[in-house]
N, C-alpha and C. Protein backbone atom coordinates (compact mmCIF):
# COMPACT_ATOMS: atom_id res chain seq x y z
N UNK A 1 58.28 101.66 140.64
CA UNK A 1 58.99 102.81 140.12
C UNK A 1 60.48 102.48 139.96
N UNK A 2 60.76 101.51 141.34
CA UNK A 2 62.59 101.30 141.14
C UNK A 2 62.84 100.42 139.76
N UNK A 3 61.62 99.38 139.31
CA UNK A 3 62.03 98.61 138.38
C UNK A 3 61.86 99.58 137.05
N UNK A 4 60.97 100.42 137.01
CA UNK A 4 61.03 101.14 135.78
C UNK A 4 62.36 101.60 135.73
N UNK A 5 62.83 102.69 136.03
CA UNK A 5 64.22 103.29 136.70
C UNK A 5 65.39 102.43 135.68
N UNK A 6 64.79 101.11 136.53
CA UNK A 6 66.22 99.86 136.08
C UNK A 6 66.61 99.91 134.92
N UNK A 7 64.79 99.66 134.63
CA UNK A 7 64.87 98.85 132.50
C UNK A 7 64.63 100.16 132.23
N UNK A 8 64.79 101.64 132.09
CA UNK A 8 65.10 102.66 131.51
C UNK A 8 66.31 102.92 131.38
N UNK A 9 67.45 102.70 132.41
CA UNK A 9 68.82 102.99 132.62
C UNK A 9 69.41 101.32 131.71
N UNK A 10 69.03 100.06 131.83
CA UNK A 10 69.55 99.24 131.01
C UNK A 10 69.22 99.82 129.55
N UNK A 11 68.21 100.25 128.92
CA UNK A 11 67.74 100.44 127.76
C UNK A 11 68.74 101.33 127.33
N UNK A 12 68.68 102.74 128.06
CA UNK A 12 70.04 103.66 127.36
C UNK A 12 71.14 102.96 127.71
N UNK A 13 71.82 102.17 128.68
CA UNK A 13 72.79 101.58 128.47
C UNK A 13 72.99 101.28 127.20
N UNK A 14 72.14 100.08 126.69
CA UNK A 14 72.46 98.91 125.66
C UNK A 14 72.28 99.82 123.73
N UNK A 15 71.58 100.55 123.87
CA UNK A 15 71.58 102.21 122.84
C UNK A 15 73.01 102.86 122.91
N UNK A 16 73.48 103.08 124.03
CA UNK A 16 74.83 103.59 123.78
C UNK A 16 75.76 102.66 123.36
N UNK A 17 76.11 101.39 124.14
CA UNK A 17 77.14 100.52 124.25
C UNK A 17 77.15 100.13 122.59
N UNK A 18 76.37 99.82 121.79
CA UNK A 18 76.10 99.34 120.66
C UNK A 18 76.89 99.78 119.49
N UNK A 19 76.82 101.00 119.43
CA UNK A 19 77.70 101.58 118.42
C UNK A 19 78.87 101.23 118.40
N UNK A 20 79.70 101.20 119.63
CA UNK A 20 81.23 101.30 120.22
C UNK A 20 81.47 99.80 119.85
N UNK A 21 80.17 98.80 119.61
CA UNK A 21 80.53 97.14 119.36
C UNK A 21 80.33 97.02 117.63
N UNK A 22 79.87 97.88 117.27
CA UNK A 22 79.82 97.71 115.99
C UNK A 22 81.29 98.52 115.40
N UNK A 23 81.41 99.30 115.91
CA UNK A 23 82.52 100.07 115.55
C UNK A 23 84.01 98.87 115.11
N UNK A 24 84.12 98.70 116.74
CA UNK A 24 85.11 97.15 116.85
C UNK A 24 84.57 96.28 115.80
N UNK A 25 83.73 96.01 115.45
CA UNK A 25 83.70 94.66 114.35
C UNK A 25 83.97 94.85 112.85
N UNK A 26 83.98 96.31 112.69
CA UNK A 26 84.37 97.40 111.86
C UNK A 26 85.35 97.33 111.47
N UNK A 27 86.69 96.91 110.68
CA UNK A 27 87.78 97.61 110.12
C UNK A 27 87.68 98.68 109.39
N UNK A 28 87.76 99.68 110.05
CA UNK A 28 87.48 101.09 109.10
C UNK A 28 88.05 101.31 107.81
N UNK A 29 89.44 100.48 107.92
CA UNK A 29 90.47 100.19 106.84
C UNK A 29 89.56 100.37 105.12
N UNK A 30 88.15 99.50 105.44
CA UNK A 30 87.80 98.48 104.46
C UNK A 30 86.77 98.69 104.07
N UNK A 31 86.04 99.92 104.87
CA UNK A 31 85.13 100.93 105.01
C UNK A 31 84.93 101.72 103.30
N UNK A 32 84.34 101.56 102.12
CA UNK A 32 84.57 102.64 100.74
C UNK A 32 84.38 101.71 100.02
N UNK A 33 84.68 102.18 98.79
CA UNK A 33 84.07 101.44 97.39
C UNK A 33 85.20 100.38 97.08
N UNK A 34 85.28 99.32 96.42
CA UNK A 34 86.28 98.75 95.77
C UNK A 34 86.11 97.37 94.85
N UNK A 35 87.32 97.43 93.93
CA UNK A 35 87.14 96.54 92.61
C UNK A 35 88.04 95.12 93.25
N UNK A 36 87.42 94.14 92.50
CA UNK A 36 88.14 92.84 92.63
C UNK A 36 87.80 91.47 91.39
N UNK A 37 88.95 90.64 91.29
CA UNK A 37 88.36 90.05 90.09
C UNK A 37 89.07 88.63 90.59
N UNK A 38 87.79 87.54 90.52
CA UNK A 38 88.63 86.40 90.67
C UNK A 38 89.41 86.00 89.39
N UNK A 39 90.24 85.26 89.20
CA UNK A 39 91.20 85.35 87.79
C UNK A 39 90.60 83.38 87.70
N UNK A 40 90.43 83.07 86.30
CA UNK A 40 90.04 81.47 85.79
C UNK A 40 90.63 80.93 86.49
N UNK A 41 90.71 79.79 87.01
CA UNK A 41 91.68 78.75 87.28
C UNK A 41 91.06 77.16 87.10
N UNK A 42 91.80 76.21 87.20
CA UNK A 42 90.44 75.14 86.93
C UNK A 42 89.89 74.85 87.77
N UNK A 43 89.63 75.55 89.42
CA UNK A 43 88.81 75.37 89.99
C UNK A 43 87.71 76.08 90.61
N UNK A 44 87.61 77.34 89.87
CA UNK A 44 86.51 78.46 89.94
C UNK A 44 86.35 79.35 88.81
N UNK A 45 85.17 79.77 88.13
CA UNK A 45 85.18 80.49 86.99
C UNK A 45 85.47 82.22 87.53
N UNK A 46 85.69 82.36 86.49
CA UNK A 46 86.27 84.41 86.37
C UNK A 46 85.22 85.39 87.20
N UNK A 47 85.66 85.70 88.16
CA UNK A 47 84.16 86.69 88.29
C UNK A 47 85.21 87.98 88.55
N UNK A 48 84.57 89.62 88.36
CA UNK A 48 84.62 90.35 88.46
C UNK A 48 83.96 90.98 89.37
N UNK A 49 84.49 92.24 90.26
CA UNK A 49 82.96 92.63 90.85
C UNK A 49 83.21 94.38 91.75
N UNK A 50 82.39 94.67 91.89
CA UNK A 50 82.49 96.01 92.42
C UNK A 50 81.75 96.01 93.87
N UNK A 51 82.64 96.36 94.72
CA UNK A 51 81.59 96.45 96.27
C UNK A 51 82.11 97.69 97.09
N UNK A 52 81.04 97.89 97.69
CA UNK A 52 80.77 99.01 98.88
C UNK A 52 80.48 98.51 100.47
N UNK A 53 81.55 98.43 101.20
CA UNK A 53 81.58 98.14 102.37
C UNK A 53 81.15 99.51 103.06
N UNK A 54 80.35 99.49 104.21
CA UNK A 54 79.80 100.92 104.47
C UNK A 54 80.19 100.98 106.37
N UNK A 55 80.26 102.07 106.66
CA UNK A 55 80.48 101.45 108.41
C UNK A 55 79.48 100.98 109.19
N UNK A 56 78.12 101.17 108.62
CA UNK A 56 77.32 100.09 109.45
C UNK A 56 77.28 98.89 109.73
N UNK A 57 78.26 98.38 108.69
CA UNK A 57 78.34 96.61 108.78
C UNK A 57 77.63 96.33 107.53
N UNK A 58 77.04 97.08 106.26
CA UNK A 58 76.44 97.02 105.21
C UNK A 58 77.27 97.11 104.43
N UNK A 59 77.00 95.85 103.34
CA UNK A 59 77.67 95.60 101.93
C UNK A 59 76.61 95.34 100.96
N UNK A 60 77.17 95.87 100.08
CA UNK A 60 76.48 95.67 98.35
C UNK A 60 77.55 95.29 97.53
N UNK A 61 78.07 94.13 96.80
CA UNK A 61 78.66 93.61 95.59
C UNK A 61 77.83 93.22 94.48
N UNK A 62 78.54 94.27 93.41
CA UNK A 62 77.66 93.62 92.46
C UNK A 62 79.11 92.78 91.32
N UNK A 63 78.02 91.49 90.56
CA UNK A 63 79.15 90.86 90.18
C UNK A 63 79.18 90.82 88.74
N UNK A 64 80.25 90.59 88.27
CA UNK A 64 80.39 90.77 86.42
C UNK A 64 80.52 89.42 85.69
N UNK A 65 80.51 89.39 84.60
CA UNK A 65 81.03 87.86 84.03
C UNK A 65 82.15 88.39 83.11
N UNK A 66 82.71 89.66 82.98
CA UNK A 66 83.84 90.23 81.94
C UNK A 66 84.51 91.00 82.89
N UNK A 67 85.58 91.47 82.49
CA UNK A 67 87.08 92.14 83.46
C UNK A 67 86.24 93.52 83.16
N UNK A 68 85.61 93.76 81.85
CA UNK A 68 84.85 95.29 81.59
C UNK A 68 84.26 95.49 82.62
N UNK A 69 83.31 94.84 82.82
CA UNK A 69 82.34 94.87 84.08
C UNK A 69 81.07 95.71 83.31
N UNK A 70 80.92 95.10 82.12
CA UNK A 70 79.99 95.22 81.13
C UNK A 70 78.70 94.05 81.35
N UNK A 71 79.09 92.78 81.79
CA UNK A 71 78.14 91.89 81.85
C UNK A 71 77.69 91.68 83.28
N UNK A 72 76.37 91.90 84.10
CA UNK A 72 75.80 91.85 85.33
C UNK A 72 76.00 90.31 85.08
N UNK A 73 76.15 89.59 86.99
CA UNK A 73 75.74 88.42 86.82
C UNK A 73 74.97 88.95 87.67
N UNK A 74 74.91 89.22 89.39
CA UNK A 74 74.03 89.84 90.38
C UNK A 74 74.45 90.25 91.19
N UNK A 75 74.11 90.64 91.62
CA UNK A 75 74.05 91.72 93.13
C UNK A 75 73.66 91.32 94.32
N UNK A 76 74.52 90.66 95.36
CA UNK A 76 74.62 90.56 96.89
C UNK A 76 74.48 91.74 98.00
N UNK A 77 74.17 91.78 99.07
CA UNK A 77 73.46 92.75 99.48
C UNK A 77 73.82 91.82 100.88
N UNK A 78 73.89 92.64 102.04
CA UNK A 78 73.89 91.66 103.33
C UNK A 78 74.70 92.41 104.59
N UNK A 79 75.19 91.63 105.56
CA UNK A 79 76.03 92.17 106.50
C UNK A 79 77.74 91.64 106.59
N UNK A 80 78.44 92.87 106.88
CA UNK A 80 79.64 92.17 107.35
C UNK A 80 80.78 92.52 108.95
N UNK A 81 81.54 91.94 108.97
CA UNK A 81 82.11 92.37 109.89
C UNK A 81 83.92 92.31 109.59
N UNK A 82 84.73 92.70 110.67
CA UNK A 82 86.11 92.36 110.06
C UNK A 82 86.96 93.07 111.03
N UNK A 83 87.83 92.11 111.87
CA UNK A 83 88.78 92.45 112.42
C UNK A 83 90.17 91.57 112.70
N UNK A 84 90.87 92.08 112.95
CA UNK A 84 92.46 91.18 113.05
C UNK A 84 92.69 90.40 112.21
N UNK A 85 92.42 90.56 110.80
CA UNK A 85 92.66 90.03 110.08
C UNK A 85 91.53 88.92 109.04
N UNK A 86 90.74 89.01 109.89
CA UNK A 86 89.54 87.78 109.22
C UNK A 86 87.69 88.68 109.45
N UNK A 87 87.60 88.46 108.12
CA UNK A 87 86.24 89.29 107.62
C UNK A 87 85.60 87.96 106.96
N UNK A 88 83.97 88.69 107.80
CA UNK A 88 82.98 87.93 107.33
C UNK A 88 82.09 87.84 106.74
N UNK A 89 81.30 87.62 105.84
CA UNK A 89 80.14 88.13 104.82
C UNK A 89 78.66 87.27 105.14
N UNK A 90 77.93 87.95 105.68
CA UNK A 90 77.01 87.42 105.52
C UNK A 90 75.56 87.91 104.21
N UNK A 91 75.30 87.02 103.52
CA UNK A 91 74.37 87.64 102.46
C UNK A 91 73.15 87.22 103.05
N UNK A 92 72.53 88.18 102.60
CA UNK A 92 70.69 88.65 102.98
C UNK A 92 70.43 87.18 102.29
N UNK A 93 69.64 86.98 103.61
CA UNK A 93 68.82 85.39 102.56
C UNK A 93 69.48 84.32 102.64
N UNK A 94 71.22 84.37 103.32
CA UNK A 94 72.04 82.87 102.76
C UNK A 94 72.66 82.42 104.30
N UNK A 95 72.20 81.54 104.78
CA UNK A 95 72.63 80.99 106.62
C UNK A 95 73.91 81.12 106.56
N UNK A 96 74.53 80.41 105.71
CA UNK A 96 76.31 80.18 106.36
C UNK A 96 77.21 81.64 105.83
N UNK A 97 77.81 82.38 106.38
CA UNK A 97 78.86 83.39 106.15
C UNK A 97 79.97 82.86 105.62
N UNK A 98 80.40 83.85 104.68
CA UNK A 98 82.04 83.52 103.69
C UNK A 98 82.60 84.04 104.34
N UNK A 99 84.17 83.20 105.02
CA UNK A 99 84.98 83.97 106.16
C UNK A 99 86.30 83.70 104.84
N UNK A 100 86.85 85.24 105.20
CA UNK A 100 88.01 85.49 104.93
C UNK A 100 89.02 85.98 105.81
N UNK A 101 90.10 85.40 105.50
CA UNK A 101 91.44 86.17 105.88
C UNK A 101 91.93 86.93 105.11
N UNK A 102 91.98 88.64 105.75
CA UNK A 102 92.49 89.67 105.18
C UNK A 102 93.98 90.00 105.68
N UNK A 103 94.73 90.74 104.63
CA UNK A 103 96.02 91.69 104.94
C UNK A 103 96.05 93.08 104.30
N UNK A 104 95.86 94.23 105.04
CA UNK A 104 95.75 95.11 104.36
C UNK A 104 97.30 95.50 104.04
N UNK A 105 97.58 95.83 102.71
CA UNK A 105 98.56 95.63 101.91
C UNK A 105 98.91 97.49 101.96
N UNK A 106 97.64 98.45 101.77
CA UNK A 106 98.50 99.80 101.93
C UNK A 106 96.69 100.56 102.02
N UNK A 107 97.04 101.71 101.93
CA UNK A 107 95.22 102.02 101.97
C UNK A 107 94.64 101.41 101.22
N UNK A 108 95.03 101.57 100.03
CA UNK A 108 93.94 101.04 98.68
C UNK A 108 94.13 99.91 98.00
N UNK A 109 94.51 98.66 99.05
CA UNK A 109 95.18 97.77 98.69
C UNK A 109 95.10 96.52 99.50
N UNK A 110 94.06 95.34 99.52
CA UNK A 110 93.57 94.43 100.37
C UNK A 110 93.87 93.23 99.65
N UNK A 111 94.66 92.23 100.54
CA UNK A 111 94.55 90.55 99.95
C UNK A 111 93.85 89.87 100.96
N UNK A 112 92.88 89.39 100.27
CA UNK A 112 91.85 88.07 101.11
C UNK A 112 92.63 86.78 100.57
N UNK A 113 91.96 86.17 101.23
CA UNK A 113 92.07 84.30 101.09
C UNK A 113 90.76 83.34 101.71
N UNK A 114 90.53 83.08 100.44
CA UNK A 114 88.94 82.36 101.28
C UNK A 114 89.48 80.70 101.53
N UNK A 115 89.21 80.69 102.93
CA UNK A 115 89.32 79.11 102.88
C UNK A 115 88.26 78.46 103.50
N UNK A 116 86.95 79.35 103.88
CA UNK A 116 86.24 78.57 104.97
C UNK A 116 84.82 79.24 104.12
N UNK A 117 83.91 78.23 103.44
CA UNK A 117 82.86 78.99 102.38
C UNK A 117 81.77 78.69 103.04
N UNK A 118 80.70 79.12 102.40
CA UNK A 118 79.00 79.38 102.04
C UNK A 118 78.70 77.75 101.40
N UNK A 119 78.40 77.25 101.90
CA UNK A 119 78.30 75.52 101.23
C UNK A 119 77.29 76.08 99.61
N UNK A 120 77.09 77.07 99.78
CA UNK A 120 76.26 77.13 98.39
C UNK A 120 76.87 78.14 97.39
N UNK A 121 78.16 78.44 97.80
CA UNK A 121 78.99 79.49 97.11
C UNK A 121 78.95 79.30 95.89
N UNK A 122 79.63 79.53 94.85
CA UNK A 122 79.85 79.39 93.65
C UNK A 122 81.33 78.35 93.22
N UNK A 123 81.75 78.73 94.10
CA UNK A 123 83.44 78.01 94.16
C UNK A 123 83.75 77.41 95.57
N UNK A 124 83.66 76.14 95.50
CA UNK A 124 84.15 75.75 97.01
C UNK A 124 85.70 75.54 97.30
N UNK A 125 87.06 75.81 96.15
CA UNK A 125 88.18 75.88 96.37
C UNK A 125 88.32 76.49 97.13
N UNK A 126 90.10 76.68 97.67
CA UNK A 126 90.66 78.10 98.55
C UNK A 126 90.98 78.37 97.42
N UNK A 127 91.31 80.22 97.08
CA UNK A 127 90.96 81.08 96.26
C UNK A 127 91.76 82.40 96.91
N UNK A 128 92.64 82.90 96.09
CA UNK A 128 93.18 84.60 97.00
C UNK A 128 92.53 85.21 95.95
N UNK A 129 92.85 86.24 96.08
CA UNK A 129 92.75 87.80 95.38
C UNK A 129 92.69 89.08 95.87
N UNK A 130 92.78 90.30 95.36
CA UNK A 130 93.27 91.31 95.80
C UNK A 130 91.97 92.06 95.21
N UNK A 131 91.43 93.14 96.20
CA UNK A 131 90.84 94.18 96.20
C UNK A 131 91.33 95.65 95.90
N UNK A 132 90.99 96.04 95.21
CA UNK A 132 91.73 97.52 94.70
C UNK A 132 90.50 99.30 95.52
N UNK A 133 91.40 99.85 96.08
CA UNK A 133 89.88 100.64 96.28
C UNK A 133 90.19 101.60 95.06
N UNK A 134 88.38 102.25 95.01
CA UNK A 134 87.72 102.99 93.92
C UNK A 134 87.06 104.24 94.48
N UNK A 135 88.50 105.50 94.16
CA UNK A 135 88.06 106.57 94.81
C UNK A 135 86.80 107.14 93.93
N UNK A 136 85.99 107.54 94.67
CA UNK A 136 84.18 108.03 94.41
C UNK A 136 84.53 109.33 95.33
């Protein structure tokens, strides 16, 4: 009976504690919809793209091949996290995470810098750009 007791009181422990750890890995900052466009350079092609960071740690980007955001290339889907400055992406399906360094610039207003990639990324340069949010 004492061991039931135990692993009932650890169980709601680890149910409560959980949220409060996801929360922390959370920048709420970064939490909403928002636009971003990598710009040509000669060492990565143009992408465009629209994403929804959500507070569960859930992201959806979908990506463009025009600044319109008329042409789909695809749609990423996966987990992330992000605090003190450095956010991480992990996509459904892909082992290594894209780590960025963030600065949030004002509410609606984020600069990353990727320097540490997805060995199967699309662009293995370092790369900045700025995120715009998209009030919905």
């Amino acid at each position: 009976m004492k061991k039931q007791i135990t692993l009932i009181c650890v169980a709601i422990l680890s149910l409560t504690s959980t949220p409060s750890i996801a929360a922390e890995a959370v920048d709420q900052r970064i939490v909403g919809y928002w636009q971003g466009m990598r710009e040509q350079s000669g060492r990565c092609q143009f992408l465009a793209w629209n994403s929804k960071f959500s507070a569960d740690g859930r992201f959806e980007i979908s990506f463009f091949a025009d600044k319109e955001r008329l042409k789909p290339v695809q749609i990423e889907r996966g987990g992330w996290k992000a605090n003190n400055g450095k956010s991480e992406l992990k996509t459904d399906g892909v082992q290594t995470p894209e780590v960025y360094l963030y600065t949030v610039i004002n509410d609606d207003t984020i600069k990353y810098v990727n320097t540490v990639k997805d060995p199967t990324a699309d662009c293995q340069a370092d790369y900045e750009f700025t995120e715009y949010r998209v009030k919905k």
